[in-house]
Each structure stands twice: as C-alpha cells, then as structure tokens.
PDB file of N, CA and C in Angstrom:
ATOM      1  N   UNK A   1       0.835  -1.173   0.000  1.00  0.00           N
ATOM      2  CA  UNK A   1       0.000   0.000   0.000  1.00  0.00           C
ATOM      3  C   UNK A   1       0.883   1.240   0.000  1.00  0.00           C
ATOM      4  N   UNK A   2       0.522   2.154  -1.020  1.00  0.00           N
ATOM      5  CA  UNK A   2       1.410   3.397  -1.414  1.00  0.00           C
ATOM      6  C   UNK A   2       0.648   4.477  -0.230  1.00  0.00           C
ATOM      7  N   UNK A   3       1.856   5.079   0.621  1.00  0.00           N
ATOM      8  CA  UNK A   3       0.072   6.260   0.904  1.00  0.00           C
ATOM      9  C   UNK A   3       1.005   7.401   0.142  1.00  0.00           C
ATOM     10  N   UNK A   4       0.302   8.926   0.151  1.00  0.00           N
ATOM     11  CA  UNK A   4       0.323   9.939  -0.958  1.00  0.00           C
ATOM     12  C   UNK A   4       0.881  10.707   0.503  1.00  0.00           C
ATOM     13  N   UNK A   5       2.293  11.112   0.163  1.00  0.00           N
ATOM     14  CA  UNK A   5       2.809  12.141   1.847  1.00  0.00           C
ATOM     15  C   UNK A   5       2.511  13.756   1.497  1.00  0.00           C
ATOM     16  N   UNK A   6       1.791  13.623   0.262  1.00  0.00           N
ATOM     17  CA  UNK A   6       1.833  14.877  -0.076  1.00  0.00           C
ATOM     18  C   UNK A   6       0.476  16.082   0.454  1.00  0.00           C
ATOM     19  N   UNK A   7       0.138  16.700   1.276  1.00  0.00           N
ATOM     20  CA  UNK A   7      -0.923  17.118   1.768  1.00  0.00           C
ATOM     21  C   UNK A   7      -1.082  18.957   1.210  1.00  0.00           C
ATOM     22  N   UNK A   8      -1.583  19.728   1.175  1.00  0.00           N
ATOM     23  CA  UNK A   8      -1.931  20.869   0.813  1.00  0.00           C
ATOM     24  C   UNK A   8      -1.887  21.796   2.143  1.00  0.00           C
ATOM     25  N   UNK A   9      -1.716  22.808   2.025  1.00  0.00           N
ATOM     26  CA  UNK A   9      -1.300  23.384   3.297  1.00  0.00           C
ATOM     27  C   UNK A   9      -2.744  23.914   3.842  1.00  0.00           C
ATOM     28  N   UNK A  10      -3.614  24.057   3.184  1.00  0.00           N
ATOM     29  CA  UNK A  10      -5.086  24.026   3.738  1.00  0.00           C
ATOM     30  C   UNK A  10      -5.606  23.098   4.477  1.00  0.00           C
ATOM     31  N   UNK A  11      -5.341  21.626   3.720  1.00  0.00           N
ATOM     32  CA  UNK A  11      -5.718  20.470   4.192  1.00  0.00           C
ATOM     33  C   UNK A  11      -4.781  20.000   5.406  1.00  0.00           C
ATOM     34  N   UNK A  12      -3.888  20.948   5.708  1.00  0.00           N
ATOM     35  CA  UNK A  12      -2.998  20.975   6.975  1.00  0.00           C
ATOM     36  C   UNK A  12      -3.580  22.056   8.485  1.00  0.00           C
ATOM     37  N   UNK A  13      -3.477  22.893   7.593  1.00  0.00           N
ATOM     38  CA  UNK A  13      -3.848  24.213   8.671  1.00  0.00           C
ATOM     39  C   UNK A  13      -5.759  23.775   9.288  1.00  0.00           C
ATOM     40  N   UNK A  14      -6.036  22.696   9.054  1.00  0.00           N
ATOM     41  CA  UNK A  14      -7.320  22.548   9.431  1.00  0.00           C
ATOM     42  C   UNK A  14      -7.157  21.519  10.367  1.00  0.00           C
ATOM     43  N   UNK A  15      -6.436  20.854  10.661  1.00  0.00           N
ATOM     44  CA  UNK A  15      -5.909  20.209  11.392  1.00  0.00           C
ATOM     45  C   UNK A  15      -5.242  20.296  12.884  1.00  0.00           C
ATOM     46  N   UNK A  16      -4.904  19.584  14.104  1.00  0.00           N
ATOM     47  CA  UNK A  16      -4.579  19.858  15.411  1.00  0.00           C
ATOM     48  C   UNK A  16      -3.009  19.684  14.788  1.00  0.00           C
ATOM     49  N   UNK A  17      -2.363  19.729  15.395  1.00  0.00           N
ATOM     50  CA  UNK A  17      -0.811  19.148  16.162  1.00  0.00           C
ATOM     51  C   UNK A  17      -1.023  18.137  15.697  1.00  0.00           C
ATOM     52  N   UNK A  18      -1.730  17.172  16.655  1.00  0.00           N
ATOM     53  CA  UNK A  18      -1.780  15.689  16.557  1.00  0.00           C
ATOM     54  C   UNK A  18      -2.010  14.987  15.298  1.00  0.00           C
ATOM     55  N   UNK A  19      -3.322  15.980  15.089  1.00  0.00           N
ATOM     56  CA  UNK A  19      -3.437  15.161  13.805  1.00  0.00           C
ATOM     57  C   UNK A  19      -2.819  15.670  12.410  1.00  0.00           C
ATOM     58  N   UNK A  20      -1.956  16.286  12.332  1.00  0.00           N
ATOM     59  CA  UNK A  20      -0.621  16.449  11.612  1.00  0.00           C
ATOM     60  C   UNK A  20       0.920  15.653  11.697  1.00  0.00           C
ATOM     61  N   UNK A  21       0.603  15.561  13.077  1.00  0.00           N
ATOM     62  CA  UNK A  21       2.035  14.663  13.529  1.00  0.00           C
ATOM     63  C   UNK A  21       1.390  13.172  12.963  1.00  0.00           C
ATOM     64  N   UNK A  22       0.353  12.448  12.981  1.00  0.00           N
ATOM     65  CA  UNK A  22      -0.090  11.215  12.681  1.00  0.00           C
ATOM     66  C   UNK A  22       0.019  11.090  11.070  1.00  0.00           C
ATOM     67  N   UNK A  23      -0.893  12.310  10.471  1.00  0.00           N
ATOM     68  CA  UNK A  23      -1.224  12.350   9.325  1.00  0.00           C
ATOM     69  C   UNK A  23       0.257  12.537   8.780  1.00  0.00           C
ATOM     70  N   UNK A  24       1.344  13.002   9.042  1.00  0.00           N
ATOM     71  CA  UNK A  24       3.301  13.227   8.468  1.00  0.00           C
ATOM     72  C   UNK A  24       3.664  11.656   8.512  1.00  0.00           C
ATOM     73  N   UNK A  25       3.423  11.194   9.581  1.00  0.00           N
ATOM     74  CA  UNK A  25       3.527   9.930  10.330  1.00  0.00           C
ATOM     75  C   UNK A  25       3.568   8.402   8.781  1.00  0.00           C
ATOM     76  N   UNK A  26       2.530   8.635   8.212  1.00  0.00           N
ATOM     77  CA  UNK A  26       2.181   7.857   6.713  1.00  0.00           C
ATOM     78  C   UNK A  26       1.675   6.698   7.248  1.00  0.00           C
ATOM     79  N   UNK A  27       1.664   6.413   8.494  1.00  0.00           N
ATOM     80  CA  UNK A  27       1.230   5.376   9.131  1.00  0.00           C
ATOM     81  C   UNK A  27      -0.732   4.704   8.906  1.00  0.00           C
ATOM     82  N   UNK A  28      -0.821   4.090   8.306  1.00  0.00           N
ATOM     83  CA  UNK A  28      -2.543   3.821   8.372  1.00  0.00           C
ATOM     84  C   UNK A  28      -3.068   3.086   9.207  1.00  0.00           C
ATOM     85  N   UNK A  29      -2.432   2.382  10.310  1.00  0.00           N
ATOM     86  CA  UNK A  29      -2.640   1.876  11.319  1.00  0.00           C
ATOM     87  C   UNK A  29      -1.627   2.294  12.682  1.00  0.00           C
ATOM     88  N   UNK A  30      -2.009   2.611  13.767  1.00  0.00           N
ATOM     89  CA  UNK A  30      -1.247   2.964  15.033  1.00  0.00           C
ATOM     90  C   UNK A  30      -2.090   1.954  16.196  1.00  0.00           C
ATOM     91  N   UNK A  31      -1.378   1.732  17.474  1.00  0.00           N
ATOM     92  CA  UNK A  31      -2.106   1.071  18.587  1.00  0.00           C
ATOM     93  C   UNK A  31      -2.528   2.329  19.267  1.00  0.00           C
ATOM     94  N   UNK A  32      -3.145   1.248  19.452  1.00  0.00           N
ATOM     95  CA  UNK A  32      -4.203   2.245  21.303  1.00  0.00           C
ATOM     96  C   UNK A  32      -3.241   3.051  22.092  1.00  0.00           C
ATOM     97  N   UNK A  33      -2.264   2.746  22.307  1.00  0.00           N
ATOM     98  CA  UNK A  33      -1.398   3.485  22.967  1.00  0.00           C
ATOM     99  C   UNK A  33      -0.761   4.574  22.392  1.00  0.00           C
ATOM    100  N   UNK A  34      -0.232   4.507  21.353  1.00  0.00           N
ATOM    101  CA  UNK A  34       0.259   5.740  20.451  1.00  0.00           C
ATOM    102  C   UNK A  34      -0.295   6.736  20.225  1.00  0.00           C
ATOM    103  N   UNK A  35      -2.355   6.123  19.637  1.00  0.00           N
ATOM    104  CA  UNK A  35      -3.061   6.866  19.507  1.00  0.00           C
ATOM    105  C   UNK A  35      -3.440   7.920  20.615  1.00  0.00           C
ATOM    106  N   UNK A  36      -3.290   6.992  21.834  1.00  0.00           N
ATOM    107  CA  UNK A  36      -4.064   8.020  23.458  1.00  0.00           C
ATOM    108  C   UNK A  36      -2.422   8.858  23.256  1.00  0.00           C
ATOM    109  N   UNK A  37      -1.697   8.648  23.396  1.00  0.00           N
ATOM    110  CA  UNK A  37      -0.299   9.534  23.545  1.00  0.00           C
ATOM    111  C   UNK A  37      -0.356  11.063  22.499  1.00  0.00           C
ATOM    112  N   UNK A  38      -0.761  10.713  21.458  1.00  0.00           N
ATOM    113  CA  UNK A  38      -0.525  11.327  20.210  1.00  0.00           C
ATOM    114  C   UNK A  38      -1.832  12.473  20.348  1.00  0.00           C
ATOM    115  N   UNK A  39      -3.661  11.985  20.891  1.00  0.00           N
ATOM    116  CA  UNK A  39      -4.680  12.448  20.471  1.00  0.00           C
ATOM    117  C   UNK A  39      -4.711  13.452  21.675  1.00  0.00           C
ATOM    118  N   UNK A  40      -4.564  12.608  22.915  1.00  0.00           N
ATOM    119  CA  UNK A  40      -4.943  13.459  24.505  1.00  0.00           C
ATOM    120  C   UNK A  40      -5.833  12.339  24.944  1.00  0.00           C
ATOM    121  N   UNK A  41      -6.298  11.466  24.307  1.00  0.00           N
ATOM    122  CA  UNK A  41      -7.631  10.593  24.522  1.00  0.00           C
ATOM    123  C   UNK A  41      -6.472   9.757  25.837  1.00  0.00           C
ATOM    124  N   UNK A  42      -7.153   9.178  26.939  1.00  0.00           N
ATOM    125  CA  UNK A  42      -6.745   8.184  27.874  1.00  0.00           C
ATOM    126  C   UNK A  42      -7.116   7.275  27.080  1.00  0.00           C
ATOM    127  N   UNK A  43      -5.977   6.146  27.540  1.00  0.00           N
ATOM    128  CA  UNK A  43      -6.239   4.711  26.811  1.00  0.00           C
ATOM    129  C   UNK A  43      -7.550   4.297  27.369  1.00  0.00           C
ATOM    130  N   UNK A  44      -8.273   4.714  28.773  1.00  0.00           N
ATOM    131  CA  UNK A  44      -9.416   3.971  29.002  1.00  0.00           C
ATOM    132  C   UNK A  44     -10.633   4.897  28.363  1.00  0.00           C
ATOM    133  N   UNK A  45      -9.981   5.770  27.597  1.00  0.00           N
ATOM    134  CA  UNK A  45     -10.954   7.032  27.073  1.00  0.00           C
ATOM    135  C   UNK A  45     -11.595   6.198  26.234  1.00  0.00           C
ATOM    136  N   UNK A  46     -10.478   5.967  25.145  1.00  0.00           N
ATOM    137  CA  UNK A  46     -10.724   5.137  24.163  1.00  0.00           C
ATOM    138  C   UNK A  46     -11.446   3.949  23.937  1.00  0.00           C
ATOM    139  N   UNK A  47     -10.922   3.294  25.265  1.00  0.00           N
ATOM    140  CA  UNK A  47     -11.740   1.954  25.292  1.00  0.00           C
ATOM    141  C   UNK A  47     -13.289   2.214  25.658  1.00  0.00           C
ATOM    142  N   UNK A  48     -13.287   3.379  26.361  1.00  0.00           N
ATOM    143  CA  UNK A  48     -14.744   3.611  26.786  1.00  0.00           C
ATOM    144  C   UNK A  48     -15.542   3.794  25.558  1.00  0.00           C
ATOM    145  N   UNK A  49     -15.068   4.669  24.675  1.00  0.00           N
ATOM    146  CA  UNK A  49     -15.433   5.270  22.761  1.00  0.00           C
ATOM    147  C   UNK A  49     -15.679   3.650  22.621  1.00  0.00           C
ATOM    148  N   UNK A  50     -15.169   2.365  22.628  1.00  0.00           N
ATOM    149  CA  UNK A  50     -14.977   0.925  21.500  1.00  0.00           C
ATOM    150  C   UNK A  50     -16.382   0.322  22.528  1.00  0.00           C
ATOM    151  N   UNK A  51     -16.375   0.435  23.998  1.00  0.00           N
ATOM    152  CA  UNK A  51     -17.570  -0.111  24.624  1.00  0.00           C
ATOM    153  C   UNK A  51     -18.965   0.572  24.165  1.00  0.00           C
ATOM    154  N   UNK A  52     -18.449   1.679  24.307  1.00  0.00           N
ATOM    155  CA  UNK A  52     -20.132   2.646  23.625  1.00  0.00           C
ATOM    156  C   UNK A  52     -20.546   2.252  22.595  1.00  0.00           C
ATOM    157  N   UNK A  53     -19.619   1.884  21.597  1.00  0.00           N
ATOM    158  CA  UNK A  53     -20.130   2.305  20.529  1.00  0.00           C
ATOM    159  C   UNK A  53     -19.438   3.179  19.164  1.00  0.00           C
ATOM    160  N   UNK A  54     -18.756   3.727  19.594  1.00  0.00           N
ATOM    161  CA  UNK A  54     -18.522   4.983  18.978  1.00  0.00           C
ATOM    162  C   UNK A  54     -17.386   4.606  18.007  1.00  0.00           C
ATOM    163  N   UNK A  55     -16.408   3.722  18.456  1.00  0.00           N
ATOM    164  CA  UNK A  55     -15.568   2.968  17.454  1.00  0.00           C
ATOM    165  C   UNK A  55     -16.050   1.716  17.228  1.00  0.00           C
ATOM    166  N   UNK A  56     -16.123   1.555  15.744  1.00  0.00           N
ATOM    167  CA  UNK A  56     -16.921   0.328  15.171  1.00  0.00           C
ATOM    168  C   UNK A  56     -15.625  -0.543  14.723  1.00  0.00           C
ATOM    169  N   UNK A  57     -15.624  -1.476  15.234  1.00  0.00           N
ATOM    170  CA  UNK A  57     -14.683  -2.393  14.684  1.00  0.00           C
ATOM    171  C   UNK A  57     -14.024  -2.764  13.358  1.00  0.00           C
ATOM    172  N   UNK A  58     -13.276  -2.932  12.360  1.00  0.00           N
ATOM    173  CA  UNK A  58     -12.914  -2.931  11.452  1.00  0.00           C
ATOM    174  C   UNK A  58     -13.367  -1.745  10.162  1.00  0.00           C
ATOM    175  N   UNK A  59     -13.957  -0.943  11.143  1.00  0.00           N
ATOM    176  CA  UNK A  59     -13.860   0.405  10.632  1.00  0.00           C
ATOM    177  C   UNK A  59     -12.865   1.367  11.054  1.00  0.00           C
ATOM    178  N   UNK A  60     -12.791   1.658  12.172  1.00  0.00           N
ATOM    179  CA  UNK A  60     -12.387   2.512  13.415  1.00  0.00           C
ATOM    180  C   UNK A  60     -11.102   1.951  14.027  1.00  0.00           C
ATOM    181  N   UNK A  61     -11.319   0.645  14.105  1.00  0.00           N
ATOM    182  CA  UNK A  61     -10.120  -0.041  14.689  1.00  0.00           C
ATOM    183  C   UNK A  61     -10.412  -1.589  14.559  1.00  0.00           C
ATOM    184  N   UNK A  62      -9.243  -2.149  14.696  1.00  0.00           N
ATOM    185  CA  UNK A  62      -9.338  -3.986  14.296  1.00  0.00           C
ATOM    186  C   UNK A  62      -8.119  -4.522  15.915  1.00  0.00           C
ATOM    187  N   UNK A  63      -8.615  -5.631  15.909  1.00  0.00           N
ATOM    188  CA  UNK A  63      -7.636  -6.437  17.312  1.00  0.00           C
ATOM    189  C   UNK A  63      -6.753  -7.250  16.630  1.00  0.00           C
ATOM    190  N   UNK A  64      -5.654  -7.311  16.733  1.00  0.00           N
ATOM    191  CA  UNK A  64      -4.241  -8.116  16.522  1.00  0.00           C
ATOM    192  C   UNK A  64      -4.782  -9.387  16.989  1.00  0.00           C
ATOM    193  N   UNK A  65      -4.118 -10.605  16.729  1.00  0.00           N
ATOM    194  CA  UNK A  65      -4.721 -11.881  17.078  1.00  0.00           C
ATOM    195  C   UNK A  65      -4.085 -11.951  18.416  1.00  0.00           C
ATOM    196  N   UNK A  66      -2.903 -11.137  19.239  1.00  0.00           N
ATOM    197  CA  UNK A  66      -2.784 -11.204  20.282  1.00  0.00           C
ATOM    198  C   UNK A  66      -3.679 -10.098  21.501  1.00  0.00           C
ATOM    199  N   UNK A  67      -4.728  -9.496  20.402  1.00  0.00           N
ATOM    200  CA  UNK A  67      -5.695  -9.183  21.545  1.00  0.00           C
ATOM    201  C   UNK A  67      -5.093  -7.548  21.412  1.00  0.00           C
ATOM    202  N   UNK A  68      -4.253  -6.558  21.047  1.00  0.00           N
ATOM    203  CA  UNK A  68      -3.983  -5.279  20.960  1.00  0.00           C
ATOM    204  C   UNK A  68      -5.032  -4.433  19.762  1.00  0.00           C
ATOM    205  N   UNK A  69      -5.065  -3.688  20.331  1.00  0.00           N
ATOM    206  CA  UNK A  69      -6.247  -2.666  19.221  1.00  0.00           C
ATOM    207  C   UNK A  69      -5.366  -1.520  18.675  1.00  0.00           C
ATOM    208  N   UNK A  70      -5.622  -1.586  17.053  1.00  0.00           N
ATOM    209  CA  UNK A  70      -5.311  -0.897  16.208  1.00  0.00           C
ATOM    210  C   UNK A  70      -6.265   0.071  15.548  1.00  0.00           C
ATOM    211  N   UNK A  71      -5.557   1.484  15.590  1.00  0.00           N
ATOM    212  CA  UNK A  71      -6.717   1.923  15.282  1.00  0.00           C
ATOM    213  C   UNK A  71      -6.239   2.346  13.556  1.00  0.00           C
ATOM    214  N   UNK A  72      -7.149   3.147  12.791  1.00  0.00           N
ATOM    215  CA  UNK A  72      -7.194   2.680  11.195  1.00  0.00           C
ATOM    216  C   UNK A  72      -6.550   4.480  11.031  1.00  0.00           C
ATOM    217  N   UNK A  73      -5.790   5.254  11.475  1.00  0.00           N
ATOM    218  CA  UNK A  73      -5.484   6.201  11.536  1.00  0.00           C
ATOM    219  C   UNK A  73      -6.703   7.506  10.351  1.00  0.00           C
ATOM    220  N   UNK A  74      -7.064   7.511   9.434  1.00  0.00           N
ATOM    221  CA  UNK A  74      -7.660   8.228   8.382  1.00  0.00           C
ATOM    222  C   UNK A  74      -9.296   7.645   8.778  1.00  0.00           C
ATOM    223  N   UNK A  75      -9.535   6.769   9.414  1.00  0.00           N
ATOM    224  CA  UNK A  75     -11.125   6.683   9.759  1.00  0.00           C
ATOM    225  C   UNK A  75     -11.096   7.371  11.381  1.00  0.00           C
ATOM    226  N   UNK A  76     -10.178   7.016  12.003  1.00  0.00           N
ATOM    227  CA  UNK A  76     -10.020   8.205  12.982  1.00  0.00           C
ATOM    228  C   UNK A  76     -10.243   9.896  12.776  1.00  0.00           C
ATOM    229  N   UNK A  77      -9.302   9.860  12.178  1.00  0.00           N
ATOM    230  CA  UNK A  77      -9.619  11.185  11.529  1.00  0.00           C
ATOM    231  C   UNK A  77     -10.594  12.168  11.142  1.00  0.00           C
ATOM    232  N   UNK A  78     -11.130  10.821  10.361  1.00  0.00           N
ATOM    233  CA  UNK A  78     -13.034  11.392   9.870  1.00  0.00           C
ATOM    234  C   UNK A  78     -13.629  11.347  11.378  1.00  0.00           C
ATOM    235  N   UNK A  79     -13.701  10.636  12.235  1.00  0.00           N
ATOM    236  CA  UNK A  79     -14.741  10.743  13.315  1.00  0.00           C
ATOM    237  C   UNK A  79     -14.176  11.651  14.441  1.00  0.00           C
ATOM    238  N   UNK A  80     -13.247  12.454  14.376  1.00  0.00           N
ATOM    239  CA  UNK A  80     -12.493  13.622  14.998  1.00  0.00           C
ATOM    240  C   UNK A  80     -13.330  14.877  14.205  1.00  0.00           C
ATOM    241  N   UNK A  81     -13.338  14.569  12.760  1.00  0.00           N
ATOM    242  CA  UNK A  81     -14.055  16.079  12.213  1.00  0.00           C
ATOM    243  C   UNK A  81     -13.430  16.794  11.768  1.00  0.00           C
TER     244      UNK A  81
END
C-alpha cells in the first residue's frame, strides 16, 4: 500500500498538532497506545469510545490476534471532524 505524503497546506492548517504529527507519520494503522499519547484521549478514554459504541470495529479499529487494538489512523480522523 502506497500512501500519498503529499498534503496541501489548507488540508494541513485545518488540522490539530496531533493530527498532523499522525497524518506526516504515513502510518494507516497505530495502537491504542500511540493513539491516546498522540490524540490526549486516555487509553481507558478510548476503550470507553470501542464499549459505547462509537468505534466500530474494522472500521475505526481492528484487534491483533494477540488481543492489541489498532486503530485505522484516516477513519479516525473522519470521526475527529
């Protein structure tokens, strides 16, 4: 998978910190942990967002077969706004 590092400085300046440092990053998947480090979200923030509801599984984020949650970095994104 190619990603495109190339972004527009509009499509930047609309953006946090974070989600510039992720989006530079080229990364399309990060863990739960990186993500709470990177967003401000607590890791139990997050998990609280995956119990509600609010992150849909293999949309939002997928589980490693050893049980760690990945989240899909660019569907994050969209549900940040």
């Amino acid at each position: 998978m190619k990603t495109n590092h190339k972004r527009t400085q509009n499509e930047l300046s609309n953006k946090t910190n974070a989600e510039r440092r992720l989006l530079y990053a080229g990364l399309p998947i990060i863990t739960l942990q990186k993500l709470s480090a990177e967003s401000g979200y607590s890791e139990d923030a997050l998990r609280s967002k995956i119990a509600r509801g609010d992150f849909i599984e293999e949309v939002h984020f997928s589980k490693a077969p050893d049980g760690r949650i990945h989240f899909y970095v660019e569907e994050y994104l969209k549900w940040v706004g």
